[in-house]
N, C-alpha and C. Protein backbone atom coordinates (compact mmCIF):
# COMPACT_ATOMS: atom_id res chain seq x y z
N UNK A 1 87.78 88.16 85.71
CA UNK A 1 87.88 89.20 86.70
C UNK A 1 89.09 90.05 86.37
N UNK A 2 88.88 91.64 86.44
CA UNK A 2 90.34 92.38 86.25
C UNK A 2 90.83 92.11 87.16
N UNK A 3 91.77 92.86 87.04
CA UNK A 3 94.01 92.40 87.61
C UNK A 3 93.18 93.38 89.06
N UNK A 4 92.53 94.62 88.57
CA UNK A 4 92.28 95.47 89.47
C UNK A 4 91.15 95.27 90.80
N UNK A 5 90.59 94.25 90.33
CA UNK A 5 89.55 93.50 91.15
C UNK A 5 90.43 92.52 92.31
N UNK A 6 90.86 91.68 91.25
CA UNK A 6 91.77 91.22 91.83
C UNK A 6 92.80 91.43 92.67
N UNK A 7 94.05 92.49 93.04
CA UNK A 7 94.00 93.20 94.17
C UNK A 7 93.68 93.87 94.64
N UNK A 8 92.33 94.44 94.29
CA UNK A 8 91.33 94.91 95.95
C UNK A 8 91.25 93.55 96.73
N UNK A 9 91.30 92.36 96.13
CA UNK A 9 91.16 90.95 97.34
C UNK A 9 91.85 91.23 97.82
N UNK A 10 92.92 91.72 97.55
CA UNK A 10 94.29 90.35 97.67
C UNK A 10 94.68 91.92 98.73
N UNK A 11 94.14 92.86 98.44
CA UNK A 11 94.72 93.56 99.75
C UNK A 11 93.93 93.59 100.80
N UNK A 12 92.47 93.62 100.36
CA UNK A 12 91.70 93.32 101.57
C UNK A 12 92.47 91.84 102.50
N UNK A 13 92.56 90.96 101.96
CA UNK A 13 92.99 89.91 102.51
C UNK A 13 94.19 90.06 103.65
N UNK A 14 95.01 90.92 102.79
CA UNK A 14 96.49 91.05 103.30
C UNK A 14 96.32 91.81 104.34
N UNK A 15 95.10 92.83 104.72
CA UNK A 15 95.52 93.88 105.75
C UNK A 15 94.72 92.92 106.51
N UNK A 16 93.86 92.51 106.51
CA UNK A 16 92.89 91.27 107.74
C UNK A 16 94.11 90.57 108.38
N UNK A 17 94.92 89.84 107.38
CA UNK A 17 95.71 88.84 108.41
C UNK A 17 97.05 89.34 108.67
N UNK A 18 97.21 90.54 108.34
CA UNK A 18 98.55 91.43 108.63
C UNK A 18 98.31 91.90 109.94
N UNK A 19 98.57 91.15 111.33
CA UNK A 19 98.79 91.98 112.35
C UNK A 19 100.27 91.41 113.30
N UNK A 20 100.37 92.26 113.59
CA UNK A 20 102.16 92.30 113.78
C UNK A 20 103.27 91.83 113.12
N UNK A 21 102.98 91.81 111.94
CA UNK A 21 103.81 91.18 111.06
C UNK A 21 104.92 90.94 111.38
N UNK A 22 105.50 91.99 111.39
CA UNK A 22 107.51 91.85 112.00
C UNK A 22 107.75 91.33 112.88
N UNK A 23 106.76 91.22 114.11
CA UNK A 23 107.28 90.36 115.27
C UNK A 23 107.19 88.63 115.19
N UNK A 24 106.20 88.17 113.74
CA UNK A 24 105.80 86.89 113.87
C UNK A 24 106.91 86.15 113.26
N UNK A 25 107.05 85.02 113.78
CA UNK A 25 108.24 84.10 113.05
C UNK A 25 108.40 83.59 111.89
N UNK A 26 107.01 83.99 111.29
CA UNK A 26 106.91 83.99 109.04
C UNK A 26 107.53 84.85 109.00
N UNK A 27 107.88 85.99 109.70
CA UNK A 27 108.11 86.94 108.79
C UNK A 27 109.17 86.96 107.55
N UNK A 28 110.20 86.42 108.65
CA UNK A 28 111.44 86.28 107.72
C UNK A 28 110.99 85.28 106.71
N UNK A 29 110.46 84.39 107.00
CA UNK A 29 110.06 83.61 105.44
C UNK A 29 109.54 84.36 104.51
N UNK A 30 108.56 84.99 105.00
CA UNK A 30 108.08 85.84 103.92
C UNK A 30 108.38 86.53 103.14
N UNK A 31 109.68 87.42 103.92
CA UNK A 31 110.42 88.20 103.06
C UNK A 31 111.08 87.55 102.05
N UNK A 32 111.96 86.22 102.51
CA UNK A 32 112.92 85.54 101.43
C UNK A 32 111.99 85.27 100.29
N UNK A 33 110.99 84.67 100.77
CA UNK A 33 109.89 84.31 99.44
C UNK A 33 109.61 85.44 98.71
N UNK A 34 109.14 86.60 99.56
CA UNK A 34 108.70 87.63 98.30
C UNK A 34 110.04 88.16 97.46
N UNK A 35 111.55 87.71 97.80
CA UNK A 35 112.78 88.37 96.91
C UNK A 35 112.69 88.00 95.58
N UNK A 36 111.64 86.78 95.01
CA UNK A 36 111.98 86.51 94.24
C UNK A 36 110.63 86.87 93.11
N UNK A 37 110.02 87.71 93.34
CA UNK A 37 108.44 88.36 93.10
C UNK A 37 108.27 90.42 93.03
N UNK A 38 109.07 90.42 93.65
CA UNK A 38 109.62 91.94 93.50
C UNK A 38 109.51 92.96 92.53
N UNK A 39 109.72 92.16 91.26
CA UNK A 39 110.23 92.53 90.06
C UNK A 39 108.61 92.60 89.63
N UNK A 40 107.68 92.29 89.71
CA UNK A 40 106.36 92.03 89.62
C UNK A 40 105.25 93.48 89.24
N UNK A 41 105.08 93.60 88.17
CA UNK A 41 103.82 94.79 87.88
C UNK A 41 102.54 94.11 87.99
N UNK A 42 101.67 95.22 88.41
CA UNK A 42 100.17 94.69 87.78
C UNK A 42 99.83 93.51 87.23
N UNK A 43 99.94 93.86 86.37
CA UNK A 43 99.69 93.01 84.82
C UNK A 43 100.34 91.94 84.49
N UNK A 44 101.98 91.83 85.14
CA UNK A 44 102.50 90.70 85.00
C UNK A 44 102.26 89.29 86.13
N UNK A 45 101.93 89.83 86.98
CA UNK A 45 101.55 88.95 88.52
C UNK A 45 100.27 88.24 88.39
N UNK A 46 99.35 89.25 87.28
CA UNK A 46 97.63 88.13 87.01
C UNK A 46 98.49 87.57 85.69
N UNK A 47 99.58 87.80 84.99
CA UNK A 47 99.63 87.18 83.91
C UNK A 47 100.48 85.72 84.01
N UNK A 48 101.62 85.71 85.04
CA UNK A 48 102.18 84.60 85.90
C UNK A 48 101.20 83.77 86.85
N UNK A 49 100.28 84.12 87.65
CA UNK A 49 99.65 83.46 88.40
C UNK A 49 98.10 83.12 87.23
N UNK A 50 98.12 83.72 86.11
CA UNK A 50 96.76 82.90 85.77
C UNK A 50 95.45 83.84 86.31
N UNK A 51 96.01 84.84 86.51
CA UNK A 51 94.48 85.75 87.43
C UNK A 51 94.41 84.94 88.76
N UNK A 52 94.94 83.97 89.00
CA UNK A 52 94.56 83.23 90.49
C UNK A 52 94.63 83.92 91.45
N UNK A 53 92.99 83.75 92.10
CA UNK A 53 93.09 85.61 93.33
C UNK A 53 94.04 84.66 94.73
N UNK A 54 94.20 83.05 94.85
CA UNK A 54 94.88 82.85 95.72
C UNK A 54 96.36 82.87 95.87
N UNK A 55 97.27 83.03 94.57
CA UNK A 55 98.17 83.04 94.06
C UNK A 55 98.42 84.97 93.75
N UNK A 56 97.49 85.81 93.71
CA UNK A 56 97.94 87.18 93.74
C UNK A 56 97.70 87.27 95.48
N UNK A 57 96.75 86.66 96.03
CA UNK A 57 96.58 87.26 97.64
C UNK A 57 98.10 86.85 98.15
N UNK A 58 98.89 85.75 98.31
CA UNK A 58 100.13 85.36 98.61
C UNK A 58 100.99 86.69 98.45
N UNK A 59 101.34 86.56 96.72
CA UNK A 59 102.06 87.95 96.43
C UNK A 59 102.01 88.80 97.24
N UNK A 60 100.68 89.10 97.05
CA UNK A 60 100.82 90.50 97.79
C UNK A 60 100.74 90.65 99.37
N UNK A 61 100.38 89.34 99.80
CA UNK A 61 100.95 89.56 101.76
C UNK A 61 102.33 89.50 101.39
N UNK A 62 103.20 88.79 100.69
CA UNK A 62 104.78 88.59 100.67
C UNK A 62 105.01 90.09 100.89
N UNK A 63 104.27 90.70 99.73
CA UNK A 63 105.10 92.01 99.52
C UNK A 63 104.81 93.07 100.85
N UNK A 64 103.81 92.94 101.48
CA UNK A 64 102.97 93.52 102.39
C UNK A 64 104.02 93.72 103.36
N UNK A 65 104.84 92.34 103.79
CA UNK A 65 105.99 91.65 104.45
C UNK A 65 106.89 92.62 104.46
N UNK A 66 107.63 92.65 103.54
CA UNK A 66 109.06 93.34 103.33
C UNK A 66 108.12 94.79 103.81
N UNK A 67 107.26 95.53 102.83
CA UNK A 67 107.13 96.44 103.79
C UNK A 67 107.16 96.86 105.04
N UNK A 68 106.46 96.05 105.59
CA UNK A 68 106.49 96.29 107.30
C UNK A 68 107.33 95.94 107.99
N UNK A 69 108.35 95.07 107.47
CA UNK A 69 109.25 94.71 108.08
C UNK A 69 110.58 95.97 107.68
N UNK A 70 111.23 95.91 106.58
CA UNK A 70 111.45 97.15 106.05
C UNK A 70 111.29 98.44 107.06
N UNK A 71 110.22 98.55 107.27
CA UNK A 71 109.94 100.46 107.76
C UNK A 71 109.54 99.87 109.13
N UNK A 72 109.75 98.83 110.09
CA UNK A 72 110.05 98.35 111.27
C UNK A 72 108.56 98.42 112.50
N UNK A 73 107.53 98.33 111.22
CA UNK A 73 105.82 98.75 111.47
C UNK A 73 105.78 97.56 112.40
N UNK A 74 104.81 97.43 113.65
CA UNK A 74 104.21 96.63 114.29
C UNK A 74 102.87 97.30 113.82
N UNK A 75 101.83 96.71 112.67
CA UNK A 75 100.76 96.78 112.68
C UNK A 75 99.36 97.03 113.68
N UNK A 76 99.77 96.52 114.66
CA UNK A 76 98.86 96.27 115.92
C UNK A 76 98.88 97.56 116.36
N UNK A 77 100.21 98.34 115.84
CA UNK A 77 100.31 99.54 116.70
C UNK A 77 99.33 100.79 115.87
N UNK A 78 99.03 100.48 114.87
CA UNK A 78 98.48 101.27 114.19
C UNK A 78 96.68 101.05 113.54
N UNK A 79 96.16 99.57 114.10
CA UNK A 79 94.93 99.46 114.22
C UNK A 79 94.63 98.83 115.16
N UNK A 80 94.36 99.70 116.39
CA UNK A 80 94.39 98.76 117.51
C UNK A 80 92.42 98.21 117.78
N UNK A 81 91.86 98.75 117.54
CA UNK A 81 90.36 97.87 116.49
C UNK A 81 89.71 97.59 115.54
N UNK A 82 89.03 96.92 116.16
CA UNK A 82 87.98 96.23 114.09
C UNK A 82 87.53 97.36 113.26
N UNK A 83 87.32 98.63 114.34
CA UNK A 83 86.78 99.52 113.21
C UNK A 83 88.34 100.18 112.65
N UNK A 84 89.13 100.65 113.17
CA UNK A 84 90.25 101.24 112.55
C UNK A 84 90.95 100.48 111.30
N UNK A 85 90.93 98.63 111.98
CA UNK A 85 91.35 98.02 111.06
C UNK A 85 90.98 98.26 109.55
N UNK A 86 89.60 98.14 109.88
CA UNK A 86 88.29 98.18 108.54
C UNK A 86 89.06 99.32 107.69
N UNK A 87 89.12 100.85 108.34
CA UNK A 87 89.49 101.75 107.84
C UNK A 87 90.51 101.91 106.61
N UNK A 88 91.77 100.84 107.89
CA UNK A 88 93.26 101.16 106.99
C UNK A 88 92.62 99.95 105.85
N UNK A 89 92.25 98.82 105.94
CA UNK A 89 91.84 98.36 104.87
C UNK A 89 91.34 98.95 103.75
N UNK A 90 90.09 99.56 103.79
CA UNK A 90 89.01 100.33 102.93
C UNK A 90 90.36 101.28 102.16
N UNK A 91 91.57 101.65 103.21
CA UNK A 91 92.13 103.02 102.38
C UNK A 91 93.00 102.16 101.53
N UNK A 92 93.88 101.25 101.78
CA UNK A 92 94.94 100.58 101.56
C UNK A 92 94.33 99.78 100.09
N UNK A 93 93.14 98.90 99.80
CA UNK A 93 92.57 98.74 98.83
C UNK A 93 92.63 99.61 98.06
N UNK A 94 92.29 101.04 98.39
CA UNK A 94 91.35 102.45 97.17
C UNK A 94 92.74 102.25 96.84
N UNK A 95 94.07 102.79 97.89
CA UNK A 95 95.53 102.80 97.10
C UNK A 95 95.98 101.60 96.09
N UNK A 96 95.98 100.79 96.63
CA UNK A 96 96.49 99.53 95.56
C UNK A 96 95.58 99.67 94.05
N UNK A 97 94.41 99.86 94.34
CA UNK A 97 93.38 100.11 93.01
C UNK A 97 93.94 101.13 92.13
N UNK A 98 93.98 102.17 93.20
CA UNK A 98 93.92 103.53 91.78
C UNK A 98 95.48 103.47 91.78
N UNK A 99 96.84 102.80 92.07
CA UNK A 99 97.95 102.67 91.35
C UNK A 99 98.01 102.06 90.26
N UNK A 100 97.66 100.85 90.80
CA UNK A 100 97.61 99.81 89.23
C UNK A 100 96.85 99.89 88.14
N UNK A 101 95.15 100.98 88.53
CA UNK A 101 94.88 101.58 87.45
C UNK A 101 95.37 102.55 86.55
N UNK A 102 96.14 102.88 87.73
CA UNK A 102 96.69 104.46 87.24
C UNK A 102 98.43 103.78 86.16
N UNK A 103 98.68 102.71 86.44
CA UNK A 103 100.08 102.37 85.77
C UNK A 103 99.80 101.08 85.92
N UNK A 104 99.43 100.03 84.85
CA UNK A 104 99.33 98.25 85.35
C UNK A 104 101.11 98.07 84.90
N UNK A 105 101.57 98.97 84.71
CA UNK A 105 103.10 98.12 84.55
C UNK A 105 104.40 98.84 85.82
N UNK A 106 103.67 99.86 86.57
CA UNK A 106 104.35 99.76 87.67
C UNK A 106 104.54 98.71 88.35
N UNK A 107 105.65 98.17 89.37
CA UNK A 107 105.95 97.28 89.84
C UNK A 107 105.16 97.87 91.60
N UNK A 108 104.40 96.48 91.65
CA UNK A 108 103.63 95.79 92.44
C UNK A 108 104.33 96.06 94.07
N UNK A 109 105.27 95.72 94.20
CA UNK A 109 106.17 96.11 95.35
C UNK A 109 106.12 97.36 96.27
N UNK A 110 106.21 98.30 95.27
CA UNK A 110 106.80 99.39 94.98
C UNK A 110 105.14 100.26 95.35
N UNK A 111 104.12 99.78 94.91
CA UNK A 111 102.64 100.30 95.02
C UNK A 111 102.46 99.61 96.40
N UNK A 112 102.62 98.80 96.54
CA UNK A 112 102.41 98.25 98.08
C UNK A 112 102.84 98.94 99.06
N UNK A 113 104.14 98.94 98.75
CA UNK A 113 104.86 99.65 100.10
C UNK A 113 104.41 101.47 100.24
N UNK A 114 104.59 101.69 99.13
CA UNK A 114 103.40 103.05 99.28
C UNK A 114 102.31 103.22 99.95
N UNK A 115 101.63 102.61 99.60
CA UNK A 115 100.25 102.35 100.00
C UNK A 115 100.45 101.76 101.55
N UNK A 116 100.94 100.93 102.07
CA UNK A 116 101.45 100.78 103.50
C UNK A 116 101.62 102.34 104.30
N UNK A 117 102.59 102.70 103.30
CA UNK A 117 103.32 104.48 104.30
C UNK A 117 102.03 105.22 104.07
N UNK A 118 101.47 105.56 103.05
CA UNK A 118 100.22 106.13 103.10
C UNK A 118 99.32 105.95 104.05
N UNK A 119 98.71 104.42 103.87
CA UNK A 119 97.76 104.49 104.77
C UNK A 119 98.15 104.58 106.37
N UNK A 120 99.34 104.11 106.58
CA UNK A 120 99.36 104.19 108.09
C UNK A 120 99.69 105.87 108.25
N UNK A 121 100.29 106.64 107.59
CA UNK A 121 100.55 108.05 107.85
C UNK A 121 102.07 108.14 108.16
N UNK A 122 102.85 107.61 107.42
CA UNK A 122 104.24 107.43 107.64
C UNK A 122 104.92 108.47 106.71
């Protein structure tokens, strides 16, 4: 499976169980965990994890983390239903896709948190 297949999961995944992130008591775990993953492109994150889509889905909620926590997002506030959710998903995927297609050695972080301000309209 490509790197690029592979986070369309791993963001679909991340925006499903991303709701209120900052207010939940992982959060702060999450963040400390993702400090050390940061540094992370495309290409290097399927090449460390093995392509493992459960080992890139992690990554990339970690990184999902610092974003929202970072730019002080309560998620909930910005899909407050299943269909909106669906939405920011569907957009937040196309973003993560066409970055890492567009550069597999940009850092992973850095496309996330974009793609966060993007899709919510920040």
């Amino acid at each position: 499976m490509k790197i690029r297949n592979l986070l369309s999961v791993s963001a679909t995944t991340v925006l499903i169980t991303s709701t209120a992130l900052h207010a939940e008591p992982t959060s702060e775990f999450l963040v400390e965990e993702a400090a050390g993953l940061l540094h992370h492109s495309c290409d290097s994150l399927a090449e460390v994890t093995g392509a493992d889509e459960d080992a890139i889905v992690s990554v990339v909620r970690k990184m999902v983390a610092v974003s929202l926590v970072n730019r002080q997002i309560d998620l909930a506030d910005h899909a407050t239903t299943d269909e909106r959710r669906a939405e920011l998903r569907a957009e937040f995927v196309e973003q993560v896709r066409g970055a890492c297609a567009a550069d597999r050695k940009a850092l992973l972080a850095g496309i996330v948190d974009t793609a966060v301000k993007n899709v919510l309209g920040l």
